[in-house]
Protein backbone atom coordinates (compact mmCIF):
# COMPACT_ATOMS: atom_id res chain seq x y z
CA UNK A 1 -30.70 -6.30 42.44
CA UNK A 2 -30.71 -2.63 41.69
CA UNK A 3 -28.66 -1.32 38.69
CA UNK A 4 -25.07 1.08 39.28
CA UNK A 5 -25.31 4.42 40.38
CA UNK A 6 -24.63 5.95 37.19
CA UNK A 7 -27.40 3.72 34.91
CA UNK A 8 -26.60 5.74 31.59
CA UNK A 9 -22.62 4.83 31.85
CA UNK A 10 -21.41 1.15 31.57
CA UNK A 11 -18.61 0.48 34.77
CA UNK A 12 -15.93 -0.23 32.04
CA UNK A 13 -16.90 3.25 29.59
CA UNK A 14 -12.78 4.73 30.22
CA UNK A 15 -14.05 8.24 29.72
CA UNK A 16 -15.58 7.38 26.37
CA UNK A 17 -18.42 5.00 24.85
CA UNK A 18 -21.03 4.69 21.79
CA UNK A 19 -24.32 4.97 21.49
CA UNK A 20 -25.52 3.57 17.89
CA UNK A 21 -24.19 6.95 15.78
CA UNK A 22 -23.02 9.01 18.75
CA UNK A 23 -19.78 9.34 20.91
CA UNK A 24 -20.50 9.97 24.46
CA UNK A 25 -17.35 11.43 26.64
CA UNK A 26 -17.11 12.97 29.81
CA UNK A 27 -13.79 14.31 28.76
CA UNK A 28 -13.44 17.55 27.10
CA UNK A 29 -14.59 17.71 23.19
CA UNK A 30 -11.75 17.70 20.98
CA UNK A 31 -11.25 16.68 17.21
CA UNK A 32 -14.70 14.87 15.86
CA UNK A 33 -14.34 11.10 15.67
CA UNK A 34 -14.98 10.43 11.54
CA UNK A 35 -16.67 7.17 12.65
CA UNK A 36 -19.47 8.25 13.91
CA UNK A 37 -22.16 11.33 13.29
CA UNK A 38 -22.48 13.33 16.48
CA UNK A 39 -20.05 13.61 19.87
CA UNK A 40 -21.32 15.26 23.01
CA UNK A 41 -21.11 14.70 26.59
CA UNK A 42 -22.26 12.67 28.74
CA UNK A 43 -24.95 13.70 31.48
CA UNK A 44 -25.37 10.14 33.36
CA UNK A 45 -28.89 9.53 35.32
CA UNK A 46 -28.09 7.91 38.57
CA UNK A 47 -30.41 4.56 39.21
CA UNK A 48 -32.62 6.99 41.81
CA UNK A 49 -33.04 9.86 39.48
CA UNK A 50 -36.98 9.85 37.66
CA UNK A 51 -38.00 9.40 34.34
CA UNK A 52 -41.16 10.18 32.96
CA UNK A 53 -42.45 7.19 31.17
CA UNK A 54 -45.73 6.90 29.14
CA UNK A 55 -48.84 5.54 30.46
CA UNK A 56 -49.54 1.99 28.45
CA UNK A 57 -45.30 1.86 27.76
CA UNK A 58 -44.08 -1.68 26.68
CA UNK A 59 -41.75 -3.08 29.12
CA UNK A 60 -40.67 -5.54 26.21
CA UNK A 61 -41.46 -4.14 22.53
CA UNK A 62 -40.12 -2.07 20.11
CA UNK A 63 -39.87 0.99 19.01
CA UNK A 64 -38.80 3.02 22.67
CA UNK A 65 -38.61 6.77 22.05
CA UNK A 66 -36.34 9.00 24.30
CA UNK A 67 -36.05 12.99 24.45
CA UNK A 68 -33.89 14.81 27.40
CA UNK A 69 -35.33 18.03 28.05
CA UNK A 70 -32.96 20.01 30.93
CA UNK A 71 -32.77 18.40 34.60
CA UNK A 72 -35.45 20.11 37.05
CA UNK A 73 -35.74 19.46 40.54
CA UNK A 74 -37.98 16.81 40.21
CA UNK A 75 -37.06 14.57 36.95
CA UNK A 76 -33.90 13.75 34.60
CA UNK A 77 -35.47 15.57 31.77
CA UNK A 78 -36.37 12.31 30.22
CA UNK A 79 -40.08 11.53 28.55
CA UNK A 80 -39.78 7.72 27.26
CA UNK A 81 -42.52 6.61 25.16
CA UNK A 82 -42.91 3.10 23.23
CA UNK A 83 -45.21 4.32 20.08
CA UNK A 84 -44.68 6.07 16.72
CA UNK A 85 -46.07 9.29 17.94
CA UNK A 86 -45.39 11.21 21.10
CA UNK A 87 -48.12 11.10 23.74
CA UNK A 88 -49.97 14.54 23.89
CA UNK A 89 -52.10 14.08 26.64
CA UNK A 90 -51.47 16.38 30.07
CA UNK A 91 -51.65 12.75 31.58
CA UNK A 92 -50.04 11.21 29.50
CA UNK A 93 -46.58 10.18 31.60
CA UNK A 94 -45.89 8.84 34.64
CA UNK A 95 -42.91 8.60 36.59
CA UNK A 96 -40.09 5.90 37.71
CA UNK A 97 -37.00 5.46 38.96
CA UNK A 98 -34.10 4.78 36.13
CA UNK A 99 -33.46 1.79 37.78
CA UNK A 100 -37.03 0.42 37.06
CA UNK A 101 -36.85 1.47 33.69
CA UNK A 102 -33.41 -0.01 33.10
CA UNK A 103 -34.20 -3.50 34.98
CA UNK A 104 -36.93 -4.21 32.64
CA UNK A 105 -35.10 -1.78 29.18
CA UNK A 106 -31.04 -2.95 29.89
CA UNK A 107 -30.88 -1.70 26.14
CA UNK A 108 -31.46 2.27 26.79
CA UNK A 109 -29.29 2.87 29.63
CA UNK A 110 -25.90 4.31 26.90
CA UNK A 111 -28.95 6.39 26.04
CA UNK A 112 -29.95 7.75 29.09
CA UNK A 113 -26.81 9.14 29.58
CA UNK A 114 -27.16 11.62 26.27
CA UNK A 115 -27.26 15.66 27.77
CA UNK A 116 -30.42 17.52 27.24
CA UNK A 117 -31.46 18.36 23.36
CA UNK A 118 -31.18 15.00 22.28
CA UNK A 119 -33.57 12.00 21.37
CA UNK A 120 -33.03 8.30 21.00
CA UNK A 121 -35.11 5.75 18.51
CA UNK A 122 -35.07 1.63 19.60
CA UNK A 123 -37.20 -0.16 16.25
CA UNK A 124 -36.74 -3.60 15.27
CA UNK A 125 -32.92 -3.52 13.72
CA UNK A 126 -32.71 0.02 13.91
CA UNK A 127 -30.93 2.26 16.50
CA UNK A 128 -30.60 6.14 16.21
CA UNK A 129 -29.83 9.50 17.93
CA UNK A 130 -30.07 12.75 17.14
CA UNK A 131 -29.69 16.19 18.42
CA UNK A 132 -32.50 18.28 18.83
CA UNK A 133 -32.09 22.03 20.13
CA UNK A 134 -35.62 22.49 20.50
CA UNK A 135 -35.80 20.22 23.47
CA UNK A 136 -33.91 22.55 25.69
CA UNK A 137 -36.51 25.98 25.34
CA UNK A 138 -38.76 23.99 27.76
């Protein structure tokens, strides 16, 4: 069975949800929530959007990197990787639906919906996000 339409958002979010450190909100930004580091919002991937996953990815071990660069024609703006460093290599990626990445991840889709300049980190009891305005000079 294929995941929702909107993968990143959860069918109960009510305008707002958390991703470990981060508020995401598709309503306007207004005071900062004290609870948590960062708010933004949201820019859901639908299930049918691509992702560009590395090449020898773990469909079931930790650490899963995530950086958004901005949407192009062809891909979310997502590069997923599931080692310490990113993957350099020209070949380096390959790319999936959301929904295959999701189905066999369930614990990165509140991620996939952060906007473009921001990463993710998945380790073993350990869950971050942080913005990153390099990521959108692409």
């Amino acid at each position: 069975m294929r995941p929702s339409a909107r993968a990143g958002v959860p069918a109960d979010y009510g305008g707002r949800f958390a991703a470990k450190g981060c508020v995401l909100t598709t309503e306007p930004l207004g005071e900062p929530d004290p609870q948590q580091r960062f708010t933004c919002v949201v820019d859901p991937v639908d299930s049918t959007d691509m992702v560009a996953v590395a090449k020898g990815f773990s469909w079931t071990d930790l650490p899963v990197n995530g950086l958004r660069h901005p949407r192009t024609a062809a891909l979310s703006g997502w590069y997923v990787w599931s080692s310490e460093t990113f993957p350099e290599a020209d070949d380096a990626f390959e790319v999936h639906h959301v929904w295959h990445l999701t189905r066999q991840r369930p614990e990165i889709m509140a991620y996939l919906a952060l906007p473009a300049g921001w990463r993710f980190l998945l380790a073993p009891g350990y869950a971050d996000v942080w913005p990153d305005d390099g990521l959108l000079d692409v």
